[in-house]
N, C-alpha and C. Protein backbone atom coordinates (compact mmCIF):
# COMPACT_ATOMS: atom_id res chain seq x y z
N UNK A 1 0.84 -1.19 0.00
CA UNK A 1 0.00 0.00 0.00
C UNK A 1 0.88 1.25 0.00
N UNK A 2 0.23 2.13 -0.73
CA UNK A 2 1.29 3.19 -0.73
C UNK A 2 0.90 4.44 0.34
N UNK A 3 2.05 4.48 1.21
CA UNK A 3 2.07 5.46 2.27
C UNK A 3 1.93 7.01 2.02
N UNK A 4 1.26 7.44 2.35
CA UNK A 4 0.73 9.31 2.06
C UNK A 4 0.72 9.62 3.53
N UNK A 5 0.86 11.24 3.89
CA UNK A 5 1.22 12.09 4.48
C UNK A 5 -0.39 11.99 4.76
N UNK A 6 -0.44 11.71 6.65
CA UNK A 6 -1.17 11.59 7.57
C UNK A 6 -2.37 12.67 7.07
N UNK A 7 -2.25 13.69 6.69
CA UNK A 7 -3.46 14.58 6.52
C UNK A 7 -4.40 14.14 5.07
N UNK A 8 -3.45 13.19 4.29
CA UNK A 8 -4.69 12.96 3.03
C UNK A 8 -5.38 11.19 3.77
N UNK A 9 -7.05 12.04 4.05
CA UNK A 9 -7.22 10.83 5.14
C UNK A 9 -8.80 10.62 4.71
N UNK A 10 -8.53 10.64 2.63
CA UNK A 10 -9.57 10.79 2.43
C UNK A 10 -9.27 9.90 1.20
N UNK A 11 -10.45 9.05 0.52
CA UNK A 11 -10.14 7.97 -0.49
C UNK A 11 -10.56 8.84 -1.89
N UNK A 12 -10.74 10.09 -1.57
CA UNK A 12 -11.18 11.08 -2.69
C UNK A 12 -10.08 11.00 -3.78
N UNK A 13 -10.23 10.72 -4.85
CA UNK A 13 -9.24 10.88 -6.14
C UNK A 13 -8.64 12.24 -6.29
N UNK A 14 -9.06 13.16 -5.85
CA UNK A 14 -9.23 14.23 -6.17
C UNK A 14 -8.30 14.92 -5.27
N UNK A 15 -8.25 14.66 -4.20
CA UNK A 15 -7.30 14.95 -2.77
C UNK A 15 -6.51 14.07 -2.98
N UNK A 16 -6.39 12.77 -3.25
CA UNK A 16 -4.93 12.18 -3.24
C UNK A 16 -4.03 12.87 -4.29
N UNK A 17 -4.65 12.71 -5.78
CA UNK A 17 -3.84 13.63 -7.39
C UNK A 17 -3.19 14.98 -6.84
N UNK A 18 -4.44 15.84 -5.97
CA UNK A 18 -3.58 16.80 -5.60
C UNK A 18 -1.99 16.39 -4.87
N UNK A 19 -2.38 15.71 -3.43
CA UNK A 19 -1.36 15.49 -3.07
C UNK A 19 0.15 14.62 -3.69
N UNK A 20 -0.32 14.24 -4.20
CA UNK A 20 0.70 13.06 -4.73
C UNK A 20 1.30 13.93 -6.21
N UNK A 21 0.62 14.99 -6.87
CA UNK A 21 1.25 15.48 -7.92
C UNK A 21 1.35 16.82 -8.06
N UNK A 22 1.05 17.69 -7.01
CA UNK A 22 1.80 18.75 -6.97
C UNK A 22 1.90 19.70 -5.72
N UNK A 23 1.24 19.02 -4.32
CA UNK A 23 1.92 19.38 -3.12
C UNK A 23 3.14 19.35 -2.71
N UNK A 24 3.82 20.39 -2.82
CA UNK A 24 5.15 19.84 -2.64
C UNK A 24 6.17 20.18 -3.83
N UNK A 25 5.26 20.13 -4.85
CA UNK A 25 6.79 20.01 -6.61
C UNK A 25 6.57 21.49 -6.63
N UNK A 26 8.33 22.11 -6.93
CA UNK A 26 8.49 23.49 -7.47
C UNK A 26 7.71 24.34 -8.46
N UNK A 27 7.04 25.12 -8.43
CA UNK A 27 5.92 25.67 -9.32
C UNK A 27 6.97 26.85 -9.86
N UNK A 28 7.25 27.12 -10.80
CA UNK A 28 8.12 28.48 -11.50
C UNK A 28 7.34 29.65 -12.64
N UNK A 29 6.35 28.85 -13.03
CA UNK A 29 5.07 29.36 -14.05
C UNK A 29 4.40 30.76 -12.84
N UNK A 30 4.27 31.52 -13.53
CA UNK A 30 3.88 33.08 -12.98
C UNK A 30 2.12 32.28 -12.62
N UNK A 31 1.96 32.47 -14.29
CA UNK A 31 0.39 32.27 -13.40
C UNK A 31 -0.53 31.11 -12.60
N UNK A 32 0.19 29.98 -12.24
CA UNK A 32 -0.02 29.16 -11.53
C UNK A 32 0.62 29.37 -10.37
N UNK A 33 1.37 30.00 -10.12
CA UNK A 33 1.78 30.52 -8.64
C UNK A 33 0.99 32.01 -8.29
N UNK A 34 0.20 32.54 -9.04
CA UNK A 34 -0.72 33.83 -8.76
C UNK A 34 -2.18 32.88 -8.16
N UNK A 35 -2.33 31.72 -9.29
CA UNK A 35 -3.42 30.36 -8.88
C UNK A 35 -3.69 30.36 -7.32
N UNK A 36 -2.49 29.86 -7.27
CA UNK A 36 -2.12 29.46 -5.73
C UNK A 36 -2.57 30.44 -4.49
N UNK A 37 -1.56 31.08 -5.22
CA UNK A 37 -1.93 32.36 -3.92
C UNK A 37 -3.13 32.76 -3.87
N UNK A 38 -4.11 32.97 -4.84
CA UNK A 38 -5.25 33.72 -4.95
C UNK A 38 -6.46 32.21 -4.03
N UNK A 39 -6.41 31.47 -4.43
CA UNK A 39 -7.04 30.04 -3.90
C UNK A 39 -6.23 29.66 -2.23
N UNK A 40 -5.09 29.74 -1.47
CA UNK A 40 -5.04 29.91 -0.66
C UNK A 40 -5.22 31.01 0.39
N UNK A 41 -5.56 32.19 -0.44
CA UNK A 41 -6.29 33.17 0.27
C UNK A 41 -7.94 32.80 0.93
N UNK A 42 -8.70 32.07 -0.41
CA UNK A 42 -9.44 31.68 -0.38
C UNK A 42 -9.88 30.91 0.41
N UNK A 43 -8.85 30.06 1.41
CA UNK A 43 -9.15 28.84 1.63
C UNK A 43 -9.40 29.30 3.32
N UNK A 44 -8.78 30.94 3.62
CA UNK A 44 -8.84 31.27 5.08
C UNK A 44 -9.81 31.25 5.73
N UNK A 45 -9.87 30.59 6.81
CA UNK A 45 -10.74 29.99 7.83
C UNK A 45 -11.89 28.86 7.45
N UNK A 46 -11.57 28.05 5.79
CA UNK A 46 -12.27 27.09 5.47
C UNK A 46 -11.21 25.95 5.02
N UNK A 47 -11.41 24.95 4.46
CA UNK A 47 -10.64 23.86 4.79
C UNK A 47 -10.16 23.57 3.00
N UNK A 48 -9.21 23.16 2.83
CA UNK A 48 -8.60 23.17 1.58
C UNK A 48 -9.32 22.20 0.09
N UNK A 49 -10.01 21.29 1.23
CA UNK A 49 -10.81 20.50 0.80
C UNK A 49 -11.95 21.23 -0.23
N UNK A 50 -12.38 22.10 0.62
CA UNK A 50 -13.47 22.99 0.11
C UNK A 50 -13.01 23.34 -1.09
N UNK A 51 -12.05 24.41 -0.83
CA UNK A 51 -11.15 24.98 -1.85
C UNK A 51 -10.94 24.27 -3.52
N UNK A 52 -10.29 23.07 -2.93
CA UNK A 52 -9.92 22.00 -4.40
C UNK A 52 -10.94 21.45 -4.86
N UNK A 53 -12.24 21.41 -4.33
CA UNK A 53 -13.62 21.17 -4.77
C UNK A 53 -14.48 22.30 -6.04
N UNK A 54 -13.83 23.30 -5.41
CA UNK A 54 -14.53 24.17 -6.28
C UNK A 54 -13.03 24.59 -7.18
N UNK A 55 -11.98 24.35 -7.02
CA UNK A 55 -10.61 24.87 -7.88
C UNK A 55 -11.63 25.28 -9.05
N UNK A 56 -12.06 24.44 -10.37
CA UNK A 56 -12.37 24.35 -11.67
C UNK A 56 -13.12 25.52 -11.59
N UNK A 57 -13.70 25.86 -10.60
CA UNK A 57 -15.18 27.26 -10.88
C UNK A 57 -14.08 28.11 -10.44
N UNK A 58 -13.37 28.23 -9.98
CA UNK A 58 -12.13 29.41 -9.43
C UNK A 58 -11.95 29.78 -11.10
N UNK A 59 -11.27 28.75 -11.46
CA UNK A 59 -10.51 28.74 -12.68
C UNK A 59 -11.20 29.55 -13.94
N UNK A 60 -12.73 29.24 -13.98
CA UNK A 60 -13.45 29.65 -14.83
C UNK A 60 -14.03 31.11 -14.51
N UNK A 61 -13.98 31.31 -12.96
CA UNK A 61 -15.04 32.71 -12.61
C UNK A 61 -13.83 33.17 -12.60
N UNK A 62 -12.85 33.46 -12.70
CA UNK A 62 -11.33 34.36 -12.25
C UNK A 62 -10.80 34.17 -13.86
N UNK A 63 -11.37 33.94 -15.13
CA UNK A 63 -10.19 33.98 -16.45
C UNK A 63 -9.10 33.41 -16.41
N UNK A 64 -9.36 31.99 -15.65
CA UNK A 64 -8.23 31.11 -15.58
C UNK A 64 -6.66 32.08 -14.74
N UNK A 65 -7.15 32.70 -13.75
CA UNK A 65 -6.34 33.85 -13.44
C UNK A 65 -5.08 34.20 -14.04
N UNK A 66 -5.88 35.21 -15.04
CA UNK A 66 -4.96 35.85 -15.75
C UNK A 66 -5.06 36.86 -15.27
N UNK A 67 -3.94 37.78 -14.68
CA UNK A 67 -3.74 38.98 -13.74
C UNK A 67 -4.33 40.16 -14.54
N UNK A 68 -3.61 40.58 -15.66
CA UNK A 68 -3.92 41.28 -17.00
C UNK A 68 -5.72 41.78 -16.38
N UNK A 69 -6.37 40.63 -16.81
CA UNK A 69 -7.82 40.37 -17.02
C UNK A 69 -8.37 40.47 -15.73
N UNK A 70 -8.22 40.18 -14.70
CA UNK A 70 -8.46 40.41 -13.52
C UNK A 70 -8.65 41.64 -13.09
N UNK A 71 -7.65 42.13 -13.33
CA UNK A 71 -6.65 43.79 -12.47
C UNK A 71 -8.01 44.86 -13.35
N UNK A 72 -8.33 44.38 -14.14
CA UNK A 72 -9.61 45.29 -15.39
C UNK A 72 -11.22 44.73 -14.53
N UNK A 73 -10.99 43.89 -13.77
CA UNK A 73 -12.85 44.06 -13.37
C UNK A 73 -13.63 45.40 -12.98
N UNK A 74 -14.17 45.23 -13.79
CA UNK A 74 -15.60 46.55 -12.95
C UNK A 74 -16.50 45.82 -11.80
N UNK A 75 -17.11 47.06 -11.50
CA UNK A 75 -18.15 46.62 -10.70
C UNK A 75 -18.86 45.35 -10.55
N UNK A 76 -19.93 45.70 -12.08
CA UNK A 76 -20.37 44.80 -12.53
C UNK A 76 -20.04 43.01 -12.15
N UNK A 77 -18.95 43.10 -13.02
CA UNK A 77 -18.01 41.68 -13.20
C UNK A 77 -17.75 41.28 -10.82
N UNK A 78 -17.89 42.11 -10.16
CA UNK A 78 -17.29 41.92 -8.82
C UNK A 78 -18.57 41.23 -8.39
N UNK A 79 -20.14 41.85 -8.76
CA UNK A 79 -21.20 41.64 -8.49
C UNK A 79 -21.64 40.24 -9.00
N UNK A 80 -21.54 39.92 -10.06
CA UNK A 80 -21.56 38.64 -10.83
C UNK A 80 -20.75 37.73 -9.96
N UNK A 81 -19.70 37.87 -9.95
CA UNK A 81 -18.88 36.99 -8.69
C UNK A 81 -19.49 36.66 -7.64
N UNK A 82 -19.92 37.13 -7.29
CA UNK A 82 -20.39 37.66 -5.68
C UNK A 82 -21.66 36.47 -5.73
N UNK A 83 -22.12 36.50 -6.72
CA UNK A 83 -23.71 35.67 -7.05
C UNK A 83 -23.85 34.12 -7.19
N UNK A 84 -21.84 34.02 -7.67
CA UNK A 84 -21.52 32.97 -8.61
C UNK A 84 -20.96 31.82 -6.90
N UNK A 85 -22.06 30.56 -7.38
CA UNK A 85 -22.35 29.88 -6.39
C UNK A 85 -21.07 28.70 -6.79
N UNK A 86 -20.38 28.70 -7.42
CA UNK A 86 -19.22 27.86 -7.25
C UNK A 86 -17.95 28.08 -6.84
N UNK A 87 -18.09 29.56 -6.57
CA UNK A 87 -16.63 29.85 -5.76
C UNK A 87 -17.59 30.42 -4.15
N UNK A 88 -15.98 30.82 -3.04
CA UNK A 88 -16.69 31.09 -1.58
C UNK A 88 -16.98 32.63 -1.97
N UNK A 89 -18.21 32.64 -1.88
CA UNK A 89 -18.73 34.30 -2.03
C UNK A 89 -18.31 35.49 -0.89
N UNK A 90 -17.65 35.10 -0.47
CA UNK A 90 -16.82 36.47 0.73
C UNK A 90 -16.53 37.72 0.02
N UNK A 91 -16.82 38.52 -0.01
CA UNK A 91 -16.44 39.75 -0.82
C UNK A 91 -15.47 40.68 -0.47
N UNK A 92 -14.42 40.23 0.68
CA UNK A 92 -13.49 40.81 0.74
C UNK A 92 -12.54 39.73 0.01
N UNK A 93 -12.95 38.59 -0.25
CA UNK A 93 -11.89 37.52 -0.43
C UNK A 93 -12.02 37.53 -2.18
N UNK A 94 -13.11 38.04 -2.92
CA UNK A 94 -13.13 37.99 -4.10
C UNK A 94 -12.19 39.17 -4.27
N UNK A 95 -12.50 40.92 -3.33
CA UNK A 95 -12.31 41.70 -3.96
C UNK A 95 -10.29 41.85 -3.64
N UNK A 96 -9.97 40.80 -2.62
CA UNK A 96 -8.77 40.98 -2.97
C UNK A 96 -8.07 40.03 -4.17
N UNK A 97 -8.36 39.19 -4.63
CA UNK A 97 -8.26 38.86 -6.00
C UNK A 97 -7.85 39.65 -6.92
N UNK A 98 -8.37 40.81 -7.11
CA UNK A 98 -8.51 41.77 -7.99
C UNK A 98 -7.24 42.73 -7.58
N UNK A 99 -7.55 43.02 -6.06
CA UNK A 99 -6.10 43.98 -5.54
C UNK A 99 -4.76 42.74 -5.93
N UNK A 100 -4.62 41.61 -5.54
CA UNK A 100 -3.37 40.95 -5.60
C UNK A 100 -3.24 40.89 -7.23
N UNK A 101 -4.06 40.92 -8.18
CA UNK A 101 -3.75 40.70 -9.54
C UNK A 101 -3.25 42.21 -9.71
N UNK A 102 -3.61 43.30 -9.43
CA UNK A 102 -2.73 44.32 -9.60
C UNK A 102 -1.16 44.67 -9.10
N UNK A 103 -1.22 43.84 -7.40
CA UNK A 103 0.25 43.94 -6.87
C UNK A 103 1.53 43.07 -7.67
N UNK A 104 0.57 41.67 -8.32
CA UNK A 104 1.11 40.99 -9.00
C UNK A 104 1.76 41.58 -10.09
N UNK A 105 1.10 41.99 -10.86
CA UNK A 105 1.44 42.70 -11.88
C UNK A 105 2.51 43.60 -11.78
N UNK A 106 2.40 44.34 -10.72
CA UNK A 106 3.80 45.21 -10.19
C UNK A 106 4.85 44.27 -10.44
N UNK A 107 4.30 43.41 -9.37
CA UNK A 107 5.78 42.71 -9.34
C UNK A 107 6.46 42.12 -10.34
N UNK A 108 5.69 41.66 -11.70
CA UNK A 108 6.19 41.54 -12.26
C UNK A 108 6.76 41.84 -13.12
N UNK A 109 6.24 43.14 -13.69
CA UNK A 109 7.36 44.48 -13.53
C UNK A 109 8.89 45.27 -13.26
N UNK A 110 8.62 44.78 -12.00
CA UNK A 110 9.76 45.24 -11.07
C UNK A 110 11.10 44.02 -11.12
N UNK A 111 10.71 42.60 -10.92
CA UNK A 111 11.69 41.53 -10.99
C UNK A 111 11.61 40.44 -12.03
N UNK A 112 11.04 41.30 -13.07
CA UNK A 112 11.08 40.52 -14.48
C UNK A 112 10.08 38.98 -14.73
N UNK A 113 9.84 38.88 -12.99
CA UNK A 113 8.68 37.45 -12.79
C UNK A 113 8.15 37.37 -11.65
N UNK A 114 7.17 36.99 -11.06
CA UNK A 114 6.68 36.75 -9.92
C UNK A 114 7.20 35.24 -9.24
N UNK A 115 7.52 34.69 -9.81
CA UNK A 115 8.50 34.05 -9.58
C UNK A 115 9.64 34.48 -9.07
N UNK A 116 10.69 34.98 -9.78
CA UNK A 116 11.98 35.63 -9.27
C UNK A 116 11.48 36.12 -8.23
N UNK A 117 10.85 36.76 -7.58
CA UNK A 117 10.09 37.55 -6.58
C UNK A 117 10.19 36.40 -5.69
N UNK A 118 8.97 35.55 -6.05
CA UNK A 118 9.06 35.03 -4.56
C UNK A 118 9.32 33.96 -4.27
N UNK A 119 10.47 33.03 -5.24
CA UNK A 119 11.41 32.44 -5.23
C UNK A 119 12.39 32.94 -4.34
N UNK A 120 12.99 34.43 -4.44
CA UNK A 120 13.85 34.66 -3.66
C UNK A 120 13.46 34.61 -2.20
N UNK A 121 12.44 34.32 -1.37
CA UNK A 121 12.30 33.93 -0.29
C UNK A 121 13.18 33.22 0.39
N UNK A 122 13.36 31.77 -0.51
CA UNK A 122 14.26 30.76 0.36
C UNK A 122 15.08 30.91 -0.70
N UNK A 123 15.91 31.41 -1.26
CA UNK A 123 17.19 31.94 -2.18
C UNK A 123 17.22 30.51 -2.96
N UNK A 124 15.77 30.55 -3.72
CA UNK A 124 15.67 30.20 -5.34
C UNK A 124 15.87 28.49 -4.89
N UNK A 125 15.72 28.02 -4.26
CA UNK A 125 15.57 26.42 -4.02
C UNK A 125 14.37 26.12 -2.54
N UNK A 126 14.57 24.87 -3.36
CA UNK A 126 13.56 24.30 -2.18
C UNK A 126 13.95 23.80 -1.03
N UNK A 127 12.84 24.33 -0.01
CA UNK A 127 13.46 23.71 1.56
C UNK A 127 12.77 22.01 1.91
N UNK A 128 13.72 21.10 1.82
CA UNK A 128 13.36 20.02 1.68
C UNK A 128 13.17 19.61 3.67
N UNK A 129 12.11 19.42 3.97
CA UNK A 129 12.08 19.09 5.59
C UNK A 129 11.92 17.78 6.37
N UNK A 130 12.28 17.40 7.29
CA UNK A 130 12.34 15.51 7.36
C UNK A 130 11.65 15.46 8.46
N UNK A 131 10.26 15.41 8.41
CA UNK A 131 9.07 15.37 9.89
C UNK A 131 8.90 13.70 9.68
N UNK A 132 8.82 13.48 10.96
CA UNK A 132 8.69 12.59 11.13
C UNK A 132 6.94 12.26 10.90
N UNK A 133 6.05 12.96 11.88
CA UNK A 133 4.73 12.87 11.70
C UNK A 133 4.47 14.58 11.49
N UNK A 134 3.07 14.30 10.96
CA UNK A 134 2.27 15.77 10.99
C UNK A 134 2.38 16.44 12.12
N UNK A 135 2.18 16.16 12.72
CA UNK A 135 2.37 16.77 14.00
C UNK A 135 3.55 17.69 14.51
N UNK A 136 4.55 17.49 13.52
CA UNK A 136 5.92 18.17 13.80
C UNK A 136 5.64 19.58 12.71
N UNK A 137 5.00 18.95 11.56
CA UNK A 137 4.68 19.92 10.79
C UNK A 137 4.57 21.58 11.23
N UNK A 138 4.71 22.28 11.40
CA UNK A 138 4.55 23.90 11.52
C UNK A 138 3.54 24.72 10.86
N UNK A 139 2.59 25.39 10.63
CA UNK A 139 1.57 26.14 10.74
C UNK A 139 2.26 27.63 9.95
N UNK A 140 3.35 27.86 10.49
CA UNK A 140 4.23 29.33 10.07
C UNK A 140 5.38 28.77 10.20
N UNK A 141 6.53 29.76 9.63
CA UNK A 141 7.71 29.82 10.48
C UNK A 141 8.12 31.31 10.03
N UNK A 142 9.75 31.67 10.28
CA UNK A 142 10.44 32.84 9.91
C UNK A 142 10.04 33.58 8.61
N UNK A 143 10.15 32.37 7.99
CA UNK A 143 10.27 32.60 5.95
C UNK A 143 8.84 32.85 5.53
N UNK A 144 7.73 32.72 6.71
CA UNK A 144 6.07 32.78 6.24
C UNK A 144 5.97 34.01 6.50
N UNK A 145 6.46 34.53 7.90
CA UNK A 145 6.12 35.53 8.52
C UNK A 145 6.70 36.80 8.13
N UNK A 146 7.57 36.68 7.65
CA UNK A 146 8.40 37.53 6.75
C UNK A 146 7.77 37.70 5.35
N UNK A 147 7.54 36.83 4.49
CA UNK A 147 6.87 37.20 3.43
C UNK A 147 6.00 37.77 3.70
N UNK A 148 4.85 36.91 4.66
CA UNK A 148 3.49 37.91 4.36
C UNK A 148 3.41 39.35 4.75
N UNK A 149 5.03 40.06 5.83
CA UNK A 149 4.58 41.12 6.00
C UNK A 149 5.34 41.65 4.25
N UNK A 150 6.08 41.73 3.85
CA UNK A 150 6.63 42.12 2.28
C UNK A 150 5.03 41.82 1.00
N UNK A 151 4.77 40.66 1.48
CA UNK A 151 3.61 40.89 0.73
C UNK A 151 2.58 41.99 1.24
N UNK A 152 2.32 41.85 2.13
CA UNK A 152 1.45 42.95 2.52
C UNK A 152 1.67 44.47 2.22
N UNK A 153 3.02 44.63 2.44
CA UNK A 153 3.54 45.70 1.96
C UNK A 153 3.73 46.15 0.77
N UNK A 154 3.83 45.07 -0.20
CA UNK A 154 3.57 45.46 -1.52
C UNK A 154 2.43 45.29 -2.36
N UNK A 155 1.08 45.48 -1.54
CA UNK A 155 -0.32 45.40 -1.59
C UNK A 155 -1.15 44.25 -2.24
N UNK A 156 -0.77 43.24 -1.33
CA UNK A 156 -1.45 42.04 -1.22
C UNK A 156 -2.58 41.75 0.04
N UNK A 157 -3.44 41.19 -0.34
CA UNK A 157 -4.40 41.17 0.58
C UNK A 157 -4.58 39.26 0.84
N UNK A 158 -5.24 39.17 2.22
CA UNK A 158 -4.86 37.27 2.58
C UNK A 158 -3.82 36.64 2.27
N UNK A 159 -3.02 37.30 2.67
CA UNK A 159 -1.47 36.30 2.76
C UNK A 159 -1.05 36.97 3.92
N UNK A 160 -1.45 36.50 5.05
CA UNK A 160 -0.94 36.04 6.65
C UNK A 160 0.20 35.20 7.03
N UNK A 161 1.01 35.03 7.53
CA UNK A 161 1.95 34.05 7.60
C UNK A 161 1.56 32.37 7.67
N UNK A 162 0.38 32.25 8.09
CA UNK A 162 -0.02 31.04 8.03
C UNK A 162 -0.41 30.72 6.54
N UNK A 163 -1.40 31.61 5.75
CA UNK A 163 -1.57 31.49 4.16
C UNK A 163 -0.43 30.89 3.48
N UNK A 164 0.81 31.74 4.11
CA UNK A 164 2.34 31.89 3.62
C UNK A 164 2.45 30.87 3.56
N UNK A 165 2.62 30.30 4.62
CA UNK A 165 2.99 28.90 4.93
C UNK A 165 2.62 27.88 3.87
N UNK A 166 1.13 27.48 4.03
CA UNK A 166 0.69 27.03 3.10
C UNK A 166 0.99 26.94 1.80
N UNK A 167 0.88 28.33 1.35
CA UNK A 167 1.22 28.66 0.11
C UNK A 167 3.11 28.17 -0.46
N UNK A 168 3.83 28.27 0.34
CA UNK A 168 5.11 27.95 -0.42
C UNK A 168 5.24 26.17 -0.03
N UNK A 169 4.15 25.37 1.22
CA UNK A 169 4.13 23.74 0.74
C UNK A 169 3.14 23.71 -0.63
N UNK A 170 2.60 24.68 -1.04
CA UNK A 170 1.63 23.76 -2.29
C UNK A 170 2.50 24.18 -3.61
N UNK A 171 3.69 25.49 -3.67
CA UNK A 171 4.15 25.68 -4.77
C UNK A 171 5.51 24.99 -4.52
N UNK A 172 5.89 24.23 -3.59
CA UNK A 172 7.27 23.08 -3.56
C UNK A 172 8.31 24.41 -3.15
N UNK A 173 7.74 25.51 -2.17
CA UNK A 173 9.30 26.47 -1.84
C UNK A 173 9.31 25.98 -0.26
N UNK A 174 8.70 24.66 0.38
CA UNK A 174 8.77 23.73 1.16
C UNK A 174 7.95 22.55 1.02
N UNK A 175 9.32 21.98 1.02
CA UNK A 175 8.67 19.92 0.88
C UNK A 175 8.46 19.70 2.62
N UNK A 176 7.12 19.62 2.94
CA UNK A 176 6.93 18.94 4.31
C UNK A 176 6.17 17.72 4.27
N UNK A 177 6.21 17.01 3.02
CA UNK A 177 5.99 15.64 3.21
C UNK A 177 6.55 14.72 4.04
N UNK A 178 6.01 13.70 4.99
CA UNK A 178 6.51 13.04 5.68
C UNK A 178 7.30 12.18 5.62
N UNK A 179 8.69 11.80 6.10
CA UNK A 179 9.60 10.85 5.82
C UNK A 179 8.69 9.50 5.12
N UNK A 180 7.77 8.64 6.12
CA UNK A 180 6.92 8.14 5.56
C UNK A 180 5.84 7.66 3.94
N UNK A 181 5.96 9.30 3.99
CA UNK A 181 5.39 9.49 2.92
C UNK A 181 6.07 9.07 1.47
N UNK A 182 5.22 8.29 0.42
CA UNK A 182 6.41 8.12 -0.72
C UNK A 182 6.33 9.29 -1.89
N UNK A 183 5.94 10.42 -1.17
CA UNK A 183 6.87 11.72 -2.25
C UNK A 183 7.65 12.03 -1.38
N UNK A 184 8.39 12.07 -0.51
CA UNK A 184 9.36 12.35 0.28
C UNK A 184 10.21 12.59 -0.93
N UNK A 185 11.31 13.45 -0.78
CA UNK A 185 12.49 12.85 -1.45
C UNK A 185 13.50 12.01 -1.85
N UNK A 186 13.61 11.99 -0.18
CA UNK A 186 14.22 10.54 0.49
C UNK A 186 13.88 9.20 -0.51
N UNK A 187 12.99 9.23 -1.07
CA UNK A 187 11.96 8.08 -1.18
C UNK A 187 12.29 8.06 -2.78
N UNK A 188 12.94 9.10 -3.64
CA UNK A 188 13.40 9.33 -4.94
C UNK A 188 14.12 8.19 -5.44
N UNK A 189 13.98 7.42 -6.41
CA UNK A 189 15.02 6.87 -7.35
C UNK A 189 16.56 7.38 -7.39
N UNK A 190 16.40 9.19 -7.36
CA UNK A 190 17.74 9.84 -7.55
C UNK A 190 18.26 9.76 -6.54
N UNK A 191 17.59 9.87 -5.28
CA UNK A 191 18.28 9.93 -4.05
C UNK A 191 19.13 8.16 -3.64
N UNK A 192 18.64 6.81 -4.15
CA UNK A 192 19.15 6.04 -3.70
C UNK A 192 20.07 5.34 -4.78
C-alpha cells in the first residue's frame, strides 16, 4: 500500500492527485503561482478541501487567473462573482483577487517574474524538511512571517503568515511531506 502524508485521510481521487502530484513540486510558471496564492487566500478559515472542490469554478469565474484580465474588473463583473455559487462568495476575499492581480502585476514588472520575486524567499531552491509525523509539521515559520509582512507591503491582501505557509508547501518552496510518505524525497530513485 502506498504510504501518504497523515493529513490525506480521504479515499477522494481528487485529494490524493492533488497530493501526490503537486503538493510539494516546485511551481516556477507566474500564473499558476498567482493560482495558488489567490485560492489559498481563499481557503482562510475554510478547509482546503473545500477549496480544491470548487478549484475548476475558481478557474473559470477568475479567467483562468490571468492577472492582466483580472486587475480590469468593474463593478459589474465583482457583483456577478459575488452571485456565482461555485466559488466562496466572501467579498473581501473575491475583492482581494482583484487587488493581488494588480500587486502581482507590479511585481512583475519590477523583478522581471513573480516568480523571481518570490522564489527569492528561500534563495531560489527548495526547503526540503524531514518530519517525522504531521504533527511536527509547523503552521508558520520565519520565511512565512516575513513574506506575508513584504507581501502585505507590496499590496497584497490574505497572505498572513499562516496562508504563507501554506502557500510555499503547495508551490514546492517547502517539501513537508513526511519521511513516511512516498513523495518524500528521500523516497526518490535519484536519491538512492
Amino acid at each position: 500500500m502506498t504510504e501518504r502524508c497523515a493529513w490525506v485521510v480521504t479515499k477522494e481521487p481528487l485529494y490524493k492527485e492533488y497530493h501526490d502530484n503537486e503538493w510539494g513540486i516546485p511551481v516556477y510558471d507566474d500564473q499558476l503561482l498567482f493560482e495558488m496564492l489567490c485560492l489559498e487566500g481563499a481557503q482562510a478559515g475554510l478547509s482546503w478541501w473545500t477549496i480544491l472542490q470548487k478549484r475548476e469554478n475558481y478557474r473559470q469565474a477568475f479567467d483562468y487567473f490571468e492577472a492582466e484580465k483580472i486587475a480590469q474588473y468593474t463593478e459589474e463583473k465583482l457583483e456577478a462573482l459575488r452571485e456565482d455559487t461555485g466559488i466562496v462568495r466572501n467579498k473581501l476575499k473575491i475583492q482581494s483577487v482583484v487587488t493581488n492581480a494588480k500587486a502581482f502585476l507590479k511585481i512583475q514588472q519590477e523583478y522581471g517574474s513573480f516568480s523571481n520575486y518570490i522564489w527569492g524567499f528561500v534563495d531560489n531552491k527548495p526547503i526540503i524538511n524531514h518530519w517525522k509525523t504531521i504533527k511536527e509539521v509547523p503552521v508558520s515559520n520565519e520565511i512565512s512571517d516575513y513574506m506575508s509582512k513584504r507581501l502585505k507591503k507590496d499590496g497584497f491582501k490574505f497572505v498572513g503568515g499562516t496562508i504563507c505557509y501554506s502557500y510555499m508547501q503547495a508551490v514546492g518552496m517547502i517539501n513537508d511531506h513526511t519521511l513516511d510518505c512516498f513523495c518524500h524525497p528521500s523516497h526518490s530513485k535519484v536519491n538512492k
